[in-house]
PDB file of N, CA and C in Angstrom:
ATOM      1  N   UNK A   1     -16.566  40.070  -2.675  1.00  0.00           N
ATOM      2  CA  UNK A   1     -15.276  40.682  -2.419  1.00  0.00           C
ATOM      3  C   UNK A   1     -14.181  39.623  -2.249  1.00  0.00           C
ATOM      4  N   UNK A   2     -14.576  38.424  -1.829  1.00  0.00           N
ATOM      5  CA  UNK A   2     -13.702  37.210  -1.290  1.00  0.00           C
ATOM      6  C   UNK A   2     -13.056  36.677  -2.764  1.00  0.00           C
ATOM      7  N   UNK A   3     -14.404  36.732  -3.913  1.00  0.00           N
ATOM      8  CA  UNK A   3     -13.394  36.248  -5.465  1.00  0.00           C
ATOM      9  C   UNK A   3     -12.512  37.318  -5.400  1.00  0.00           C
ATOM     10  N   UNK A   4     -12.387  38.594  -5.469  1.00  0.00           N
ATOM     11  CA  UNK A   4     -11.500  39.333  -6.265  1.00  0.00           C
ATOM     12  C   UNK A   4     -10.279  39.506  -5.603  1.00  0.00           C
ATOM     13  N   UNK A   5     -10.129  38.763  -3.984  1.00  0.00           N
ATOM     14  CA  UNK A   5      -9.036  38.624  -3.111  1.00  0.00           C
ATOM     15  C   UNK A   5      -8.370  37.345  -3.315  1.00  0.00           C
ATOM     16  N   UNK A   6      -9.597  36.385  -3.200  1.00  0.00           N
ATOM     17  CA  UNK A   6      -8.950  34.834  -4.458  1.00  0.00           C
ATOM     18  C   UNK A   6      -7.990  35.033  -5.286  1.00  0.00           C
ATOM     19  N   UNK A   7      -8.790  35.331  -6.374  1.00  0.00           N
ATOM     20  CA  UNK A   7      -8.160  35.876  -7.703  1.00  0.00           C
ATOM     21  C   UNK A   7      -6.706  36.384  -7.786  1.00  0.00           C
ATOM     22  N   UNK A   8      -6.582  37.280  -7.033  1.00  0.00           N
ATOM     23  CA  UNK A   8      -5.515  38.676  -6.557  1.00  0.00           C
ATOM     24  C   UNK A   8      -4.410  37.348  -6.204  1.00  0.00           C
ATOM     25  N   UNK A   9      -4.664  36.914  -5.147  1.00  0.00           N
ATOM     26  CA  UNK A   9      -3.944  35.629  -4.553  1.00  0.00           C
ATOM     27  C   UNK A   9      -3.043  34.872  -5.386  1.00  0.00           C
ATOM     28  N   UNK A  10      -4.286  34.324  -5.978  1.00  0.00           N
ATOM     29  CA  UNK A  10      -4.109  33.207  -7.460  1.00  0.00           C
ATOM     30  C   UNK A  10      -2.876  33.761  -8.308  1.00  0.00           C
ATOM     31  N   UNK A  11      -3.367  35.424  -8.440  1.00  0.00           N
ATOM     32  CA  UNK A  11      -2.176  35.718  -9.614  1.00  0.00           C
ATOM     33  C   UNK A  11      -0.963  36.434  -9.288  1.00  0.00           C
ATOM     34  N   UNK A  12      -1.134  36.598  -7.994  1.00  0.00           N
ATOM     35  CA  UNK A  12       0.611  36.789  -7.306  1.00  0.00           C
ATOM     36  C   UNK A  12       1.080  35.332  -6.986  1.00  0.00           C
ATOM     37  N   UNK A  13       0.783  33.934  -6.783  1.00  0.00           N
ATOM     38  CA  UNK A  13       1.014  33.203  -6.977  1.00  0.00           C
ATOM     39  C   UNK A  13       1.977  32.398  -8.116  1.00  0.00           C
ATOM     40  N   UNK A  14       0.835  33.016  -9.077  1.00  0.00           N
ATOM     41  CA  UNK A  14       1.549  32.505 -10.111  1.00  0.00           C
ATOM     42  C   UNK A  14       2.251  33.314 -10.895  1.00  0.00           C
ATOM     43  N   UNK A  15       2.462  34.997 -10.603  1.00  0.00           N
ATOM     44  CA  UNK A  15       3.404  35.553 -10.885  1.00  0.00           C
ATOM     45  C   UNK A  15       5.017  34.588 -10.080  1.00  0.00           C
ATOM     46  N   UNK A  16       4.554  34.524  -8.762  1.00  0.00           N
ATOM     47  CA  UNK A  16       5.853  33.982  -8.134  1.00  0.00           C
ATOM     48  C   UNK A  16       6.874  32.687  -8.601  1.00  0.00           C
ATOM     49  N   UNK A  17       5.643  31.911  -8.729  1.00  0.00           N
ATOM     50  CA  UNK A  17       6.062  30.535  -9.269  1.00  0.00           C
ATOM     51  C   UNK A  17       6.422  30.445 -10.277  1.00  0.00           C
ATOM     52  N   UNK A  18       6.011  31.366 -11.693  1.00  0.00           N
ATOM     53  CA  UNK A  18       6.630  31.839 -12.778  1.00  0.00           C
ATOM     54  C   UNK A  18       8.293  32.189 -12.746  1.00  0.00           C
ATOM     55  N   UNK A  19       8.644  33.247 -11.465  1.00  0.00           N
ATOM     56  CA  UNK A  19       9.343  33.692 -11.351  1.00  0.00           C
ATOM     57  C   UNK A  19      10.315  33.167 -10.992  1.00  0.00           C
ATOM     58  N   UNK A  20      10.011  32.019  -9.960  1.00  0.00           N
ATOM     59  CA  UNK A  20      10.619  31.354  -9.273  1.00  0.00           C
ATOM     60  C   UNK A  20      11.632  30.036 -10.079  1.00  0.00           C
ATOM     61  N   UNK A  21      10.381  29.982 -11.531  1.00  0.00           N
ATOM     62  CA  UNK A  21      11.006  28.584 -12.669  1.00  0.00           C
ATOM     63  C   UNK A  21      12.309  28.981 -13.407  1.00  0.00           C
ATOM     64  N   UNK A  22      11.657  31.011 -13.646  1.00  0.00           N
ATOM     65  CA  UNK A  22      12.586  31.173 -14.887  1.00  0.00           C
ATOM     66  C   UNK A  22      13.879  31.546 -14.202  1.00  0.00           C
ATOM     67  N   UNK A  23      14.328  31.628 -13.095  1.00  0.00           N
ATOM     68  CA  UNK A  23      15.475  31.522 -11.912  1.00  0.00           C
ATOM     69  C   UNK A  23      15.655  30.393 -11.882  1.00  0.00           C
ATOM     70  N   UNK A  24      15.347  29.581 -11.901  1.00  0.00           N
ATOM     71  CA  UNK A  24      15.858  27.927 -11.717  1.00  0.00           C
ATOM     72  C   UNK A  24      16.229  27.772 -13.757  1.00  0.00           C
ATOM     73  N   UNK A  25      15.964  27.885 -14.506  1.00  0.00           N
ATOM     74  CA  UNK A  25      15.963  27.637 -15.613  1.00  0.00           C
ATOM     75  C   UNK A  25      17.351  28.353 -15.774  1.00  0.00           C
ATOM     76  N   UNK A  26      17.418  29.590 -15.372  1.00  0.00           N
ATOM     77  CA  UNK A  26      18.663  30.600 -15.696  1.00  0.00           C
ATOM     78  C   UNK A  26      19.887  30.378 -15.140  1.00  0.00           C
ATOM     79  N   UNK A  27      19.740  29.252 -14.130  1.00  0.00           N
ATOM     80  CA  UNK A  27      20.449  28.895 -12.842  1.00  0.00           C
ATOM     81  C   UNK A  27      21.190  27.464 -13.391  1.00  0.00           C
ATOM     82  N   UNK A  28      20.392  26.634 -13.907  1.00  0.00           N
ATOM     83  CA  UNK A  28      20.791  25.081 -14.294  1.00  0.00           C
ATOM     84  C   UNK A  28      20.272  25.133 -15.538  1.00  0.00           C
ATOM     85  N   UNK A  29      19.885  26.083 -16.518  1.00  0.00           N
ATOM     86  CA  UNK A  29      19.473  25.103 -17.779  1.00  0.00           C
ATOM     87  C   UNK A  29      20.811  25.792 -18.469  1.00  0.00           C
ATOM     88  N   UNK A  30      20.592  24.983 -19.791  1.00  0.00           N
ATOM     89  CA  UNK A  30      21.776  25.172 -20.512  1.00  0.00           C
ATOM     90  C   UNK A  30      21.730  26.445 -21.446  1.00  0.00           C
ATOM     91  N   UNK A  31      22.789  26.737 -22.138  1.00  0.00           N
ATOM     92  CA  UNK A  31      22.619  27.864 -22.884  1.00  0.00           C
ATOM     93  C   UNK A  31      23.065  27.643 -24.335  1.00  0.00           C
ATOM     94  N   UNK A  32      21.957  28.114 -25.557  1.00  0.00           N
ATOM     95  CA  UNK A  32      22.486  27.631 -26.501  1.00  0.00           C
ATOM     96  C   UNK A  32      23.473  27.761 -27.186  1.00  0.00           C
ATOM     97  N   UNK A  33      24.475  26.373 -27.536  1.00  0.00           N
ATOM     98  CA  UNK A  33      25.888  26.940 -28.330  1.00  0.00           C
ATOM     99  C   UNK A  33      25.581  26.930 -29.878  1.00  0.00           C
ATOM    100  N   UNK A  34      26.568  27.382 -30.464  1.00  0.00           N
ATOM    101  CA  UNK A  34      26.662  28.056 -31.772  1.00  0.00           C
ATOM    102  C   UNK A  34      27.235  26.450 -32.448  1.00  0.00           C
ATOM    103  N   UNK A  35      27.438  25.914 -31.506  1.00  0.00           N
ATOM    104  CA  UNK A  35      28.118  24.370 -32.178  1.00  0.00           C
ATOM    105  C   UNK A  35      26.832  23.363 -32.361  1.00  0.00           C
ATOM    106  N   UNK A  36      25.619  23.688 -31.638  1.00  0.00           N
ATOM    107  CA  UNK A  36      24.327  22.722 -32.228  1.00  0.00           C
ATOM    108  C   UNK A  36      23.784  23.249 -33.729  1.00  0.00           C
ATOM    109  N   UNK A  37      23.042  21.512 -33.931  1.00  0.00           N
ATOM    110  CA  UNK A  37      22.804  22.206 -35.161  1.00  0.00           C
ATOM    111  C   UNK A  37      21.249  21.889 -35.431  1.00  0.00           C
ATOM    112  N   UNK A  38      20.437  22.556 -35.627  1.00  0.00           N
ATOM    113  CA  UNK A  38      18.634  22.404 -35.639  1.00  0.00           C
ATOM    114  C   UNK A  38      18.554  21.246 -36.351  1.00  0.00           C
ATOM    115  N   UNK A  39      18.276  20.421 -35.996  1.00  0.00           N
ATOM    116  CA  UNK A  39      17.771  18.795 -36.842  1.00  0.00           C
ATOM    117  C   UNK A  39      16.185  18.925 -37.286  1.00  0.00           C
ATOM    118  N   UNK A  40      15.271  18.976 -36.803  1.00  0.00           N
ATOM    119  CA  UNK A  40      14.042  19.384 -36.855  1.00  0.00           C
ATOM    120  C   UNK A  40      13.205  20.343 -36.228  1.00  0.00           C
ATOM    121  N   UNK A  41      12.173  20.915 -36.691  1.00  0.00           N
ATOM    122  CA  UNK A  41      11.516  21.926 -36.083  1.00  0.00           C
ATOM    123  C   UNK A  41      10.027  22.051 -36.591  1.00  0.00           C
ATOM    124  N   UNK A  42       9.057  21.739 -36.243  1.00  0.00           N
ATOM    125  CA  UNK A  42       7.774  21.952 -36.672  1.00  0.00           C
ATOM    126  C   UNK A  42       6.545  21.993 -35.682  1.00  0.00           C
ATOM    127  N   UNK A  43       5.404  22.284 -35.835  1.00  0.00           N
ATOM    128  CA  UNK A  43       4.657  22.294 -35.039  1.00  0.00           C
ATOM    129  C   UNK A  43       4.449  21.192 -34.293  1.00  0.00           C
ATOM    130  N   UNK A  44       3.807  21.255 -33.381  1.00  0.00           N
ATOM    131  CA  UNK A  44       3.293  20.222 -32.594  1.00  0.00           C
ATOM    132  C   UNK A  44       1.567  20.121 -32.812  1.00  0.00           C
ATOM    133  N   UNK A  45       1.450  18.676 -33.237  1.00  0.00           N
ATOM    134  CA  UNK A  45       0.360  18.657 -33.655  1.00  0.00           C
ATOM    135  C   UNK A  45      -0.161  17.177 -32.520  1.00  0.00           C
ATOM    136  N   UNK A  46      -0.778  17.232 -31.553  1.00  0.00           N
ATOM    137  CA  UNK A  46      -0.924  16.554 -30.293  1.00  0.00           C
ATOM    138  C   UNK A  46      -2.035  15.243 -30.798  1.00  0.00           C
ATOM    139  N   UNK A  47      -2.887  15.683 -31.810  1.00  0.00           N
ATOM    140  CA  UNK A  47      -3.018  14.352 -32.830  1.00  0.00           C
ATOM    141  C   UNK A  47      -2.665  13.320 -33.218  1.00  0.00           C
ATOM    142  N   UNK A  48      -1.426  13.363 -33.791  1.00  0.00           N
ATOM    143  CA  UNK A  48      -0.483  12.693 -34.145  1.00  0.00           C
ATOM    144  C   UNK A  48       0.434  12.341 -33.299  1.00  0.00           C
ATOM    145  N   UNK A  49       0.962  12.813 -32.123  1.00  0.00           N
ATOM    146  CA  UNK A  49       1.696  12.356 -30.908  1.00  0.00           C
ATOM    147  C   UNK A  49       1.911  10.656 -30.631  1.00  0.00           C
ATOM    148  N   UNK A  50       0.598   9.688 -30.345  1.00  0.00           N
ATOM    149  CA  UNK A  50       0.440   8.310 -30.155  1.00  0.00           C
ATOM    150  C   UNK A  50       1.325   7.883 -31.484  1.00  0.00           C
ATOM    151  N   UNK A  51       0.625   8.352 -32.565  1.00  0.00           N
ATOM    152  CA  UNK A  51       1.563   7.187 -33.999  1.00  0.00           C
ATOM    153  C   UNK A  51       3.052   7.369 -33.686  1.00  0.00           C
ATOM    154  N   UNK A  52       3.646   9.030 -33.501  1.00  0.00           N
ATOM    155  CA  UNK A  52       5.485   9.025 -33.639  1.00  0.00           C
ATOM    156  C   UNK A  52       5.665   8.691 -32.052  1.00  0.00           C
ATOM    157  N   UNK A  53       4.786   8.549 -31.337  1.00  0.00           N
ATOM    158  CA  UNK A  53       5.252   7.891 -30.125  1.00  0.00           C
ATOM    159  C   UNK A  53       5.359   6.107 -30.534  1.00  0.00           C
ATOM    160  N   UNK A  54       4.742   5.756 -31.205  1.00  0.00           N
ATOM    161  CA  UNK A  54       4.703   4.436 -31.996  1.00  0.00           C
ATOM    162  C   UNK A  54       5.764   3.708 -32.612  1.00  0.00           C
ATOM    163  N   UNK A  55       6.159   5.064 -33.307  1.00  0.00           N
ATOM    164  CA  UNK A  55       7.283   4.582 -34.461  1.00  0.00           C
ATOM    165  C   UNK A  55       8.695   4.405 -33.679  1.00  0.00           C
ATOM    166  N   UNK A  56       8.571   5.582 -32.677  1.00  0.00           N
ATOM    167  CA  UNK A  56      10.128   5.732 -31.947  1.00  0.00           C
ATOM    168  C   UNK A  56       9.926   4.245 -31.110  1.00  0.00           C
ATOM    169  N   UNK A  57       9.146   3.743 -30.927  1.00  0.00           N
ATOM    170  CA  UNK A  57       8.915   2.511 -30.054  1.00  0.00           C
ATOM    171  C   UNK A  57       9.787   1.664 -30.738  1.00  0.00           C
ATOM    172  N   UNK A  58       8.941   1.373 -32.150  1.00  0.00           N
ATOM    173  CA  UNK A  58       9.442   0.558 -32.852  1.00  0.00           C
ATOM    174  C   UNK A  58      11.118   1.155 -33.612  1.00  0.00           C
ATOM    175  N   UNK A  59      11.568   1.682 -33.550  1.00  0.00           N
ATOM    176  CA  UNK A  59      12.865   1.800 -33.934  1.00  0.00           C
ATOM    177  C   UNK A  59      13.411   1.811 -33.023  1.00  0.00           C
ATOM    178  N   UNK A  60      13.291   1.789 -31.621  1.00  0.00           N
ATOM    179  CA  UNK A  60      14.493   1.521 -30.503  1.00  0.00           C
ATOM    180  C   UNK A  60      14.166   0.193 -30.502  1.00  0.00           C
ATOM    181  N   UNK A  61      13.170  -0.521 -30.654  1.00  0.00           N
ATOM    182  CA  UNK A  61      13.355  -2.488 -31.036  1.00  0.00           C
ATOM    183  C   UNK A  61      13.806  -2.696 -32.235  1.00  0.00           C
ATOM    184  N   UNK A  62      13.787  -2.136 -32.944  1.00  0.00           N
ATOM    185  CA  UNK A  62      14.870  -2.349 -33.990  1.00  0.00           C
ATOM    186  C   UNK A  62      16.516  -2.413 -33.719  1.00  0.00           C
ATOM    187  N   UNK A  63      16.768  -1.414 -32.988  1.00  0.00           N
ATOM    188  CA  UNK A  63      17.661  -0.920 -32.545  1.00  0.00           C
ATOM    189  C   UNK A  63      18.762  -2.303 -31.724  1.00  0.00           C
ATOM    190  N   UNK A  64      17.437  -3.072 -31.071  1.00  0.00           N
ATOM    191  CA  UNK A  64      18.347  -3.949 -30.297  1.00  0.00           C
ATOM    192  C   UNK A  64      18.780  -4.850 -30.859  1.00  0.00           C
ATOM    193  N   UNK A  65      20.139  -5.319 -30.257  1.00  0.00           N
ATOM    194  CA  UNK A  65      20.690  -5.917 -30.983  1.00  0.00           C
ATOM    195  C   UNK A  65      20.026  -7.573 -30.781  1.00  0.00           C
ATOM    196  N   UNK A  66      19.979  -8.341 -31.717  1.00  0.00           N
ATOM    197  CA  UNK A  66      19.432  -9.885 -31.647  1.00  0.00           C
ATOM    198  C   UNK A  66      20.619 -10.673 -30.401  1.00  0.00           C
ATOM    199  N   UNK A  67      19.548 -11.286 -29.750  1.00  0.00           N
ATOM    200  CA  UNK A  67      20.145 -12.197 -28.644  1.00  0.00           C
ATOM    201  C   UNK A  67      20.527 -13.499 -29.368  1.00  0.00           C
ATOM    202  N   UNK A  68      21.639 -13.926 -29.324  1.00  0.00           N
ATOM    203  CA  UNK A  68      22.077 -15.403 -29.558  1.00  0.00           C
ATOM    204  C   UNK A  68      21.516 -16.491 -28.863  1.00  0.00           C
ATOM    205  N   UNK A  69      21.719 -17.608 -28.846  1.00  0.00           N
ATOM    206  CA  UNK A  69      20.884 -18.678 -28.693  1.00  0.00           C
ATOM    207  C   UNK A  69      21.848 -19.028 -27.103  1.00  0.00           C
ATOM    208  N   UNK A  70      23.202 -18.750 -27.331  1.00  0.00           N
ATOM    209  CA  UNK A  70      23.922 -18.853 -25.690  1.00  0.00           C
ATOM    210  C   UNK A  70      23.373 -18.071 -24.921  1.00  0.00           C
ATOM    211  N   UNK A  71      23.456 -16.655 -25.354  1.00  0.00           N
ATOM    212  CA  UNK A  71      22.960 -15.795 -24.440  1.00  0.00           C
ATOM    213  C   UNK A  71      21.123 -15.839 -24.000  1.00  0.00           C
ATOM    214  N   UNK A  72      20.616 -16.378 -24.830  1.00  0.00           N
ATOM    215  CA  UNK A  72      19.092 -17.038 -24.722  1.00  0.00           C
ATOM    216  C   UNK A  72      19.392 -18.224 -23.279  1.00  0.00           C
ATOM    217  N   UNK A  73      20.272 -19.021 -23.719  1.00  0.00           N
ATOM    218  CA  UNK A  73      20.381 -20.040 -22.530  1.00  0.00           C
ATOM    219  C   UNK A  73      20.937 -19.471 -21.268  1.00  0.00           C
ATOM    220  N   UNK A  74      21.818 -18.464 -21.274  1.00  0.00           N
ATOM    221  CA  UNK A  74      22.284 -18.102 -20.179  1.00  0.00           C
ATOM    222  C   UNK A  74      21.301 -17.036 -19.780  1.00  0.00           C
ATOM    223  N   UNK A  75      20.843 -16.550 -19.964  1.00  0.00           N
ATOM    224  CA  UNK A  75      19.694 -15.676 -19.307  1.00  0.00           C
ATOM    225  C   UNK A  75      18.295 -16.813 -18.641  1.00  0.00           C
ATOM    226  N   UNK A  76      17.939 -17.758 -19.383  1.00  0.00           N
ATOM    227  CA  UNK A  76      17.090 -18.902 -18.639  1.00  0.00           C
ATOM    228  C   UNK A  76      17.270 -19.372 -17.612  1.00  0.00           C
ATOM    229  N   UNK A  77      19.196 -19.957 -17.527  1.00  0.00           N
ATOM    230  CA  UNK A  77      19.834 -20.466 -16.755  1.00  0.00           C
ATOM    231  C   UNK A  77      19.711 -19.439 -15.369  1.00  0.00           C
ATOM    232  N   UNK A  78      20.014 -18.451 -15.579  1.00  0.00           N
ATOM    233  CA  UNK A  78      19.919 -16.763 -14.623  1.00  0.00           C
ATOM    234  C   UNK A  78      18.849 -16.761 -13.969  1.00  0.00           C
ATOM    235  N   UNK A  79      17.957 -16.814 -14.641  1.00  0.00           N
ATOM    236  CA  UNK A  79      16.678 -16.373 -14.436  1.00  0.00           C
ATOM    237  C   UNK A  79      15.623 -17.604 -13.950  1.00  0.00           C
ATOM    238  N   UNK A  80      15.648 -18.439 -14.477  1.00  0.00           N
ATOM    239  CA  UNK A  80      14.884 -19.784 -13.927  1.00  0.00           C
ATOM    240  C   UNK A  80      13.286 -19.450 -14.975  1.00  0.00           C
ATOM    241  N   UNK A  81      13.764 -18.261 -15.797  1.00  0.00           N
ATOM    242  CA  UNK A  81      12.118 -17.943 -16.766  1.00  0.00           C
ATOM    243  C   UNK A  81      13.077 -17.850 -18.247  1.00  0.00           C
ATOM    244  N   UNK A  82      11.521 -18.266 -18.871  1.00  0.00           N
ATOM    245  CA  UNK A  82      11.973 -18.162 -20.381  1.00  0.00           C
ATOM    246  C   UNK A  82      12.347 -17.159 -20.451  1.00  0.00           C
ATOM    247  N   UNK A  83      13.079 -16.504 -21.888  1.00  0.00           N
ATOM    248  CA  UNK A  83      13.659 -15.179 -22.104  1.00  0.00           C
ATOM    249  C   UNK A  83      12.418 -14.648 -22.831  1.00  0.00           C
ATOM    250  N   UNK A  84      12.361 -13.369 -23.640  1.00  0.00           N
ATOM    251  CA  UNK A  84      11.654 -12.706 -24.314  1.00  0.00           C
ATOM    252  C   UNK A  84      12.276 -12.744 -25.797  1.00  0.00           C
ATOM    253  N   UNK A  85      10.774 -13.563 -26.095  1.00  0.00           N
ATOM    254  CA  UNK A  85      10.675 -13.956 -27.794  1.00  0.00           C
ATOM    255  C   UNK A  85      11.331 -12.658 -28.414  1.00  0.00           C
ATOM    256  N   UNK A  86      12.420 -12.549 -29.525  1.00  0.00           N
ATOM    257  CA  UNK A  86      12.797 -11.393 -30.535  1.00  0.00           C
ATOM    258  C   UNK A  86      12.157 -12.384 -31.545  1.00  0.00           C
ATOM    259  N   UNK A  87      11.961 -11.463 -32.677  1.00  0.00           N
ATOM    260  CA  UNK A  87      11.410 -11.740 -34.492  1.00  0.00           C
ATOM    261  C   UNK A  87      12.767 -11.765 -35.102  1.00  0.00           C
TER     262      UNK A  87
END
């Protein structure tokens, strides 16, 4: 009798906490405007996640801009440590 009072528990619980998100969501999340525009949309395939977690890695180091050889010295000078090797 004690599972099916568990249980009972469990799922007014998580009726509440359900309830409780989509009030906070309705409260602070945003609402969609007619001025966005869908860039991509496809499944999620949790497989593949690590590689485009990979790639976005590598294109925000792309991204940065190359340190000059002053700013190499003045960050040493700063810091009292070598800087971090760029390619």
């Amino acid at each position: 009798m004690e599972d099916v009072e568990e249980k009972q528990q469990e799922k007014e619980e998580a009726v509440a906490f359900s309830s409780q998100m989509e009030d906070l969501i309705a409260e602070y999340g945003e609402d969609e405007s007619e001025d966005w525009e869908l860039v991509d949309a496809r499944e999620v395939d949790y497989k593949l996640e690590e590689n485009l977690d990979e790639q976005v890695k590598e294109w925000g180091e792309q991204m940065q801009p190359k340190k000059s050889l002053l700013s190499k010295l003045w960050e040493f000078v700063g810091t009292g440590s070598e800087p971090k090797r760029t390619q």
